[in-house]
PDB file of N, CA and C in Angstrom:
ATOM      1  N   UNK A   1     -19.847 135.760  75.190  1.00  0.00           N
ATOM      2  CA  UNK A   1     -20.777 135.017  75.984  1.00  0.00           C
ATOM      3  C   UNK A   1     -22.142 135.697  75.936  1.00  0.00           C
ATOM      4  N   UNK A   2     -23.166 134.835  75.961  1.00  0.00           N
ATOM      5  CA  UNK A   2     -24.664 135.504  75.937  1.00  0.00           C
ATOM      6  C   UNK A   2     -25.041 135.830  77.254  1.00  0.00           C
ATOM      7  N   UNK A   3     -26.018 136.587  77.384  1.00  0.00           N
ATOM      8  CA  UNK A   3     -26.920 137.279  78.276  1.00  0.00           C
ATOM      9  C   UNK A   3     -27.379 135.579  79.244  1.00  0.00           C
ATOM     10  N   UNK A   4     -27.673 135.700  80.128  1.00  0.00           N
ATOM     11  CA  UNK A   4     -28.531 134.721  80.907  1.00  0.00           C
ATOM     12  C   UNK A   4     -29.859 134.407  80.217  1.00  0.00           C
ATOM     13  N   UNK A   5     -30.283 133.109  80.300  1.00  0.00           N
ATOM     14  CA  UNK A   5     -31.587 132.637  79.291  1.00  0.00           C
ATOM     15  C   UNK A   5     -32.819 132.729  80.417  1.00  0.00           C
ATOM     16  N   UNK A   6     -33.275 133.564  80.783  1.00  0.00           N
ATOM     17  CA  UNK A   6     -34.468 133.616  81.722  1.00  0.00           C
ATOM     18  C   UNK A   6     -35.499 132.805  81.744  1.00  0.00           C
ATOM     19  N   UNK A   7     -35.896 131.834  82.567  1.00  0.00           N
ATOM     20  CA  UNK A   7     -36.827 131.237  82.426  1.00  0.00           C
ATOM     21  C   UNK A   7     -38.211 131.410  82.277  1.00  0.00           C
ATOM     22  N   UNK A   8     -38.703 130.489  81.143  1.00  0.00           N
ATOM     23  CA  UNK A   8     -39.962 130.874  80.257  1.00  0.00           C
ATOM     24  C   UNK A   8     -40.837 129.805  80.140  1.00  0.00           C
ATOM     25  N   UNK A   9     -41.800 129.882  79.651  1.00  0.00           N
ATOM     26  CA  UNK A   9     -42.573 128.209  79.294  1.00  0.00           C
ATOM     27  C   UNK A   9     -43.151 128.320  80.343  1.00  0.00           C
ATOM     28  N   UNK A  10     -43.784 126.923  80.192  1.00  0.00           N
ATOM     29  CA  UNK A  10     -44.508 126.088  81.470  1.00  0.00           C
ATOM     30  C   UNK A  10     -43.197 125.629  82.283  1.00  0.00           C
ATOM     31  N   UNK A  11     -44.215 125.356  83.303  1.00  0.00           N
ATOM     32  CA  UNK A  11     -43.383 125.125  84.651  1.00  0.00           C
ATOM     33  C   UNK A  11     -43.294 123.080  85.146  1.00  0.00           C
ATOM     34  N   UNK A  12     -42.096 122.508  84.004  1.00  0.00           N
ATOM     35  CA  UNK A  12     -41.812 121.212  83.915  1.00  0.00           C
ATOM     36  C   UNK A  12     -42.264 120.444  84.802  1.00  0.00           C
ATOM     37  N   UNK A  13     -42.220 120.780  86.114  1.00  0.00           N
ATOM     38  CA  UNK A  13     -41.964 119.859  87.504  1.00  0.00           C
ATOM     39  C   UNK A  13     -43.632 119.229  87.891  1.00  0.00           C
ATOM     40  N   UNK A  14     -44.433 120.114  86.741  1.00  0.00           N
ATOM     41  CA  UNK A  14     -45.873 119.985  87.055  1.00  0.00           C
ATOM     42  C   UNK A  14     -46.030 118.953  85.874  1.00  0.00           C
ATOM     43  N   UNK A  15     -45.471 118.786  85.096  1.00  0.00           N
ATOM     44  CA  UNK A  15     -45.800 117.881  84.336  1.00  0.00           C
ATOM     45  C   UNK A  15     -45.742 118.858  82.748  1.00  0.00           C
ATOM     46  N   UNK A  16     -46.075 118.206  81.118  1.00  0.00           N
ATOM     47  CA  UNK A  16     -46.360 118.583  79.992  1.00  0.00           C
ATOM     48  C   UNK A  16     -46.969 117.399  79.579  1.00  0.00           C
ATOM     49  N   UNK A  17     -48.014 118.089  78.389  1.00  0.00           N
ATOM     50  CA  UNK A  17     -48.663 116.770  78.021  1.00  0.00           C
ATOM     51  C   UNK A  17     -47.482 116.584  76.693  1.00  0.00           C
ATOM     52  N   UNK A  18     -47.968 114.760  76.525  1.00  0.00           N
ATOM     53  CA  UNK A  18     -46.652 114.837  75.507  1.00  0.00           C
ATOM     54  C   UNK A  18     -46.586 114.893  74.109  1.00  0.00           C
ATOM     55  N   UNK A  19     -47.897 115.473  73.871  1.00  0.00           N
ATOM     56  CA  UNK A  19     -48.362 115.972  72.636  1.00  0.00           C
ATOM     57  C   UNK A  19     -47.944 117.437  72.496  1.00  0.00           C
ATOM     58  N   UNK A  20     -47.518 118.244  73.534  1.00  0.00           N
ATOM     59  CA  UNK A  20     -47.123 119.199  73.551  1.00  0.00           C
ATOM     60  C   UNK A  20     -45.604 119.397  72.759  1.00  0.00           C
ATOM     61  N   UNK A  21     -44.946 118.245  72.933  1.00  0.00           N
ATOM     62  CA  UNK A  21     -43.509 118.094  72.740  1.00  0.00           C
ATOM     63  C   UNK A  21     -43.294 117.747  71.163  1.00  0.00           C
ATOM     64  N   UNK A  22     -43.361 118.187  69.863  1.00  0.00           N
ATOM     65  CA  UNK A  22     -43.171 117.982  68.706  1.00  0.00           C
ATOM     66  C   UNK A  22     -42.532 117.264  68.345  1.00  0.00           C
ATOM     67  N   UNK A  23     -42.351 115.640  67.734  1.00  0.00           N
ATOM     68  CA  UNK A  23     -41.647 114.651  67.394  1.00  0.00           C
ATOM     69  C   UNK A  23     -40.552 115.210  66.848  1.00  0.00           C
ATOM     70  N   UNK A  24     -39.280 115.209  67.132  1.00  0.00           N
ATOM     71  CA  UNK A  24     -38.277 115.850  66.426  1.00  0.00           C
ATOM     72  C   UNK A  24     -38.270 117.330  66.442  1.00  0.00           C
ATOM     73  N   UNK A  25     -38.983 118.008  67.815  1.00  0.00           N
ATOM     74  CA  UNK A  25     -38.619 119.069  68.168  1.00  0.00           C
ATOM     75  C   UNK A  25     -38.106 119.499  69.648  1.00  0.00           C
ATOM     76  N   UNK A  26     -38.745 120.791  69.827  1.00  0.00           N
ATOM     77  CA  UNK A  26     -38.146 121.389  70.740  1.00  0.00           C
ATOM     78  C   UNK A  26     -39.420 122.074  71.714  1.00  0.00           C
ATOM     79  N   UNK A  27     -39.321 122.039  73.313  1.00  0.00           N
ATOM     80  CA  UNK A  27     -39.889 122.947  74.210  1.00  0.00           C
ATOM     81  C   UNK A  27     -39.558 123.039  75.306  1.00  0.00           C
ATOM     82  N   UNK A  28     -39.287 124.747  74.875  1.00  0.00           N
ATOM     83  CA  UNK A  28     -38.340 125.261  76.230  1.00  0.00           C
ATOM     84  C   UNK A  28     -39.620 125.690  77.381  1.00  0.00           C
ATOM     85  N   UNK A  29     -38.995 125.808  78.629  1.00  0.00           N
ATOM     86  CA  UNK A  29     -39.870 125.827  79.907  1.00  0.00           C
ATOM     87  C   UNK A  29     -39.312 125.586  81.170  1.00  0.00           C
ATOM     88  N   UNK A  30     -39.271 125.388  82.517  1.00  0.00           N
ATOM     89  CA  UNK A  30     -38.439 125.548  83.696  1.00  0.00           C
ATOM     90  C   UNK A  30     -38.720 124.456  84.519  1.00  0.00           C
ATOM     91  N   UNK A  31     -37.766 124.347  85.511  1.00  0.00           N
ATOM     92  CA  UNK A  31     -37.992 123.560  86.238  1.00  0.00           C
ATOM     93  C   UNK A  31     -37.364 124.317  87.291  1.00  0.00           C
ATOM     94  N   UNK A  32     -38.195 124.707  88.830  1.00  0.00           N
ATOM     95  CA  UNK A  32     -37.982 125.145  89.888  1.00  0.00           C
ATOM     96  C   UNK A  32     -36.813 126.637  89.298  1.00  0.00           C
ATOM     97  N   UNK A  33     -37.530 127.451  88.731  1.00  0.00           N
ATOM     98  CA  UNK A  33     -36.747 128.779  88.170  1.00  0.00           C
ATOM     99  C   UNK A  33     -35.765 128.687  86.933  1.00  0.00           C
ATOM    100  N   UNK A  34     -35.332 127.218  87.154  1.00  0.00           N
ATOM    101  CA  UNK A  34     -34.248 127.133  85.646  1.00  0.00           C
ATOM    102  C   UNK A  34     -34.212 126.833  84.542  1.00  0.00           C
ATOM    103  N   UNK A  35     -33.538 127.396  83.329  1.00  0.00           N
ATOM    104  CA  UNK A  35     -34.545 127.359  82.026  1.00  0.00           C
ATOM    105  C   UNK A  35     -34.052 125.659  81.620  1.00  0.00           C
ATOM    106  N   UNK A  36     -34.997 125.130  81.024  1.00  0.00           N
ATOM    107  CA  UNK A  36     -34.993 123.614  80.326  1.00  0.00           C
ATOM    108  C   UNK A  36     -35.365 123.556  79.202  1.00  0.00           C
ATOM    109  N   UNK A  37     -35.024 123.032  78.317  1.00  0.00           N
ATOM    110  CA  UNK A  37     -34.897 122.262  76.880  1.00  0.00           C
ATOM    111  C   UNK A  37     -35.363 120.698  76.764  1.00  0.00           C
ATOM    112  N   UNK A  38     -36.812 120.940  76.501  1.00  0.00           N
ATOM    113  CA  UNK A  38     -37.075 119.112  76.262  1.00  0.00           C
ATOM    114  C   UNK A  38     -37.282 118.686  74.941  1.00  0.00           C
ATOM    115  N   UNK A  39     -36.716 117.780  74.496  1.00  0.00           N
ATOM    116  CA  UNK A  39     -35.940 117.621  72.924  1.00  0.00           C
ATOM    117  C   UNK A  39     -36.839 115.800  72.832  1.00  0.00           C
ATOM    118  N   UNK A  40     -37.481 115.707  71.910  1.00  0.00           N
ATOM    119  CA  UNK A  40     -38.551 114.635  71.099  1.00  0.00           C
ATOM    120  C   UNK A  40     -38.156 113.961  70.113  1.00  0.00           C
ATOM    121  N   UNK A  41     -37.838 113.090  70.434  1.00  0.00           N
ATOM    122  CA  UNK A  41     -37.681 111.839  69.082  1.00  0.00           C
ATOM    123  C   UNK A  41     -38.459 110.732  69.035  1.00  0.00           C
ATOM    124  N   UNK A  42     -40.140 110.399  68.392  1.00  0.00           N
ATOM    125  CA  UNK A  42     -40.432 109.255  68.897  1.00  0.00           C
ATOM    126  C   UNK A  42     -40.754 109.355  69.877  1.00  0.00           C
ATOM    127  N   UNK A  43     -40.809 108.270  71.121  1.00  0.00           N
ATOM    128  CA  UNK A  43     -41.614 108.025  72.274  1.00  0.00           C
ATOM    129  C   UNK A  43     -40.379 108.512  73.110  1.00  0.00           C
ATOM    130  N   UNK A  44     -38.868 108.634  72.785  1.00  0.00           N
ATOM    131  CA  UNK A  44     -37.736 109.544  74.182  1.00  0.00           C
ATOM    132  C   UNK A  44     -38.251 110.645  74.298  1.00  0.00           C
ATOM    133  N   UNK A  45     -37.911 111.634  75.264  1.00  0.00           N
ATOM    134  CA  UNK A  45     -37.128 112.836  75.592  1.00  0.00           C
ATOM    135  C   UNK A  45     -36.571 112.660  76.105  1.00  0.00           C
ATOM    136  N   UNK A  46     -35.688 113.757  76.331  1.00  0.00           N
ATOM    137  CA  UNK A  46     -35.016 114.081  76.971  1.00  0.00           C
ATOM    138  C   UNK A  46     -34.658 115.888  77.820  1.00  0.00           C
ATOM    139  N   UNK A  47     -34.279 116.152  78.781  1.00  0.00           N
ATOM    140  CA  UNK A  47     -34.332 117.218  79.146  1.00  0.00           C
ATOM    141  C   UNK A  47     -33.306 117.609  79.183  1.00  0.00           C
ATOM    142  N   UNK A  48     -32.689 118.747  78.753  1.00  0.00           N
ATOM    143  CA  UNK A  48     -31.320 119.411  78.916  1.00  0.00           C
ATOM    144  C   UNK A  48     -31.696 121.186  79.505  1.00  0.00           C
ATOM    145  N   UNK A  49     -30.206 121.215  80.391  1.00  0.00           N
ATOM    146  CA  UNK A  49     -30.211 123.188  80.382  1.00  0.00           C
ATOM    147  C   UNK A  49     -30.561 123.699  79.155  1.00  0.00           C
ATOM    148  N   UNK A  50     -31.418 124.865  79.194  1.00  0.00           N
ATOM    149  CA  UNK A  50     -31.532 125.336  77.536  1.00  0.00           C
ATOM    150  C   UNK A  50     -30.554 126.278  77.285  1.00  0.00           C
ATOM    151  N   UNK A  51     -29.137 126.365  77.884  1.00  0.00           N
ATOM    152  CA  UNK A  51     -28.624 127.371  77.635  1.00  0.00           C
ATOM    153  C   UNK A  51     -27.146 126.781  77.172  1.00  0.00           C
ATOM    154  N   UNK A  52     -26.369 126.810  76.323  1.00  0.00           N
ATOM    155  CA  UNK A  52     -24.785 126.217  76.017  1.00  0.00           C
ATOM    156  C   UNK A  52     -23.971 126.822  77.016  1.00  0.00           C
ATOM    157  N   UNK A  53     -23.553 125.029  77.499  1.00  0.00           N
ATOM    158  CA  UNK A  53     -22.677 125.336  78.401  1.00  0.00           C
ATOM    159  C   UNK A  53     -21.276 126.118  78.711  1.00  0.00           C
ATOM    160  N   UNK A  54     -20.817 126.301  77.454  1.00  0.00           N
ATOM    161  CA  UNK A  54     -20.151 127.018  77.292  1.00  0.00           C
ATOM    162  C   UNK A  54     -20.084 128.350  76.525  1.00  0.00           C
ATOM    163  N   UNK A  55     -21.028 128.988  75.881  1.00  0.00           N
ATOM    164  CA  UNK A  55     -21.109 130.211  75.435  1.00  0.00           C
ATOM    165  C   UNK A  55     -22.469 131.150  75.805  1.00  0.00           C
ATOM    166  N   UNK A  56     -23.758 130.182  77.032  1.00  0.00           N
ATOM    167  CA  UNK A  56     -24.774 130.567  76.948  1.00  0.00           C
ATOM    168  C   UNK A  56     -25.995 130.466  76.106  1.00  0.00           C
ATOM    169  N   UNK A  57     -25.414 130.395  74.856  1.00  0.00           N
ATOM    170  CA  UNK A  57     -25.985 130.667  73.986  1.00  0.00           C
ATOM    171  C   UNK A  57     -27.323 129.943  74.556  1.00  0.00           C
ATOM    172  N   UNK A  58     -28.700 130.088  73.440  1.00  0.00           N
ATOM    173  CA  UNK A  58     -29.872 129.415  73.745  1.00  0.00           C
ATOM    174  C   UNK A  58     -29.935 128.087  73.024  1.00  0.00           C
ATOM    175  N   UNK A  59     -30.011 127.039  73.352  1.00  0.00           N
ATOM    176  CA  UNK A  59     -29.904 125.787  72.418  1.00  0.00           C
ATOM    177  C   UNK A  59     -31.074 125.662  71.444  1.00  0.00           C
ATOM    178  N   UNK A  60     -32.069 126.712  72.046  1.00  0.00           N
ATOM    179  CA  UNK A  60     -33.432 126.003  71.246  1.00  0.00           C
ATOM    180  C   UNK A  60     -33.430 126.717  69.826  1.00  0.00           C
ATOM    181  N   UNK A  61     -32.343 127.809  69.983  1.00  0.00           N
ATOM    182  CA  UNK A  61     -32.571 128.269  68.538  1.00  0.00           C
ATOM    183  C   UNK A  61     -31.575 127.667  67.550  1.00  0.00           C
ATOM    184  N   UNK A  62     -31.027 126.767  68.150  1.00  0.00           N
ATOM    185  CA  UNK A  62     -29.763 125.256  67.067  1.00  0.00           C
ATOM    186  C   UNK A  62     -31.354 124.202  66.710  1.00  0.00           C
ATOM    187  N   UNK A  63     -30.489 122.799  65.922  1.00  0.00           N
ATOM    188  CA  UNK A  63     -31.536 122.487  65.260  1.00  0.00           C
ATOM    189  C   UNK A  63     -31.300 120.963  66.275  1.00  0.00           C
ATOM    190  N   UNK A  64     -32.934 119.893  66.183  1.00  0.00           N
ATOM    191  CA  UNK A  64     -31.884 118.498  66.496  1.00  0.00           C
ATOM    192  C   UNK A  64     -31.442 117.921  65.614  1.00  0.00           C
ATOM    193  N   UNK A  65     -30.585 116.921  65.921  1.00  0.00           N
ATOM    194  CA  UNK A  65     -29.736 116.079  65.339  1.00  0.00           C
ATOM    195  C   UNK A  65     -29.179 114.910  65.611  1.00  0.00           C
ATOM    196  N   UNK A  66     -29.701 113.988  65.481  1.00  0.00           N
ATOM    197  CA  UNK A  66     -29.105 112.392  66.037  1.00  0.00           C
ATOM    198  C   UNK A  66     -29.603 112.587  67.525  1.00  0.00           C
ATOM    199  N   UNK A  67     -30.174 112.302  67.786  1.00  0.00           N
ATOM    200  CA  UNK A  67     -30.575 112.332  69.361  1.00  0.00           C
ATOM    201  C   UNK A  67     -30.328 110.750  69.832  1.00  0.00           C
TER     202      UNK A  67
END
């Protein structure tokens, strides 16, 4: 199991511009202390924990895929 993913980035709850968010990428950042993963396809996101739910691991360093 990994270390805890400490929260980093900008602070979500305030908003991101959405040019910030790379079409078919990735930006990690928090919401109220907890780390988040906002994932770009096109005009979606979506927000996920940035951390695997089951091993910790950090998601942002996996790739996307079919979103």
């Amino acid at each position: 199991m990994s270390e805890p993913i400490p929260p980093t980035g900008p602070e979500l709850t305030q908003g991101v511009p959405f040019g910030d968010i790379p079409d078919g990428g990735m930006l990690v950042g928090q919401a109220a202390g907890e780390p988040v993963l906002l994932v770009r396809r096109g005009q979606d996101v979506w927000a996920v924990a940035a951390a695997c739910g089951h091993w910790g691991a950090p998601l942002a360093d996996g790739i996307v895929v079919d979103c």
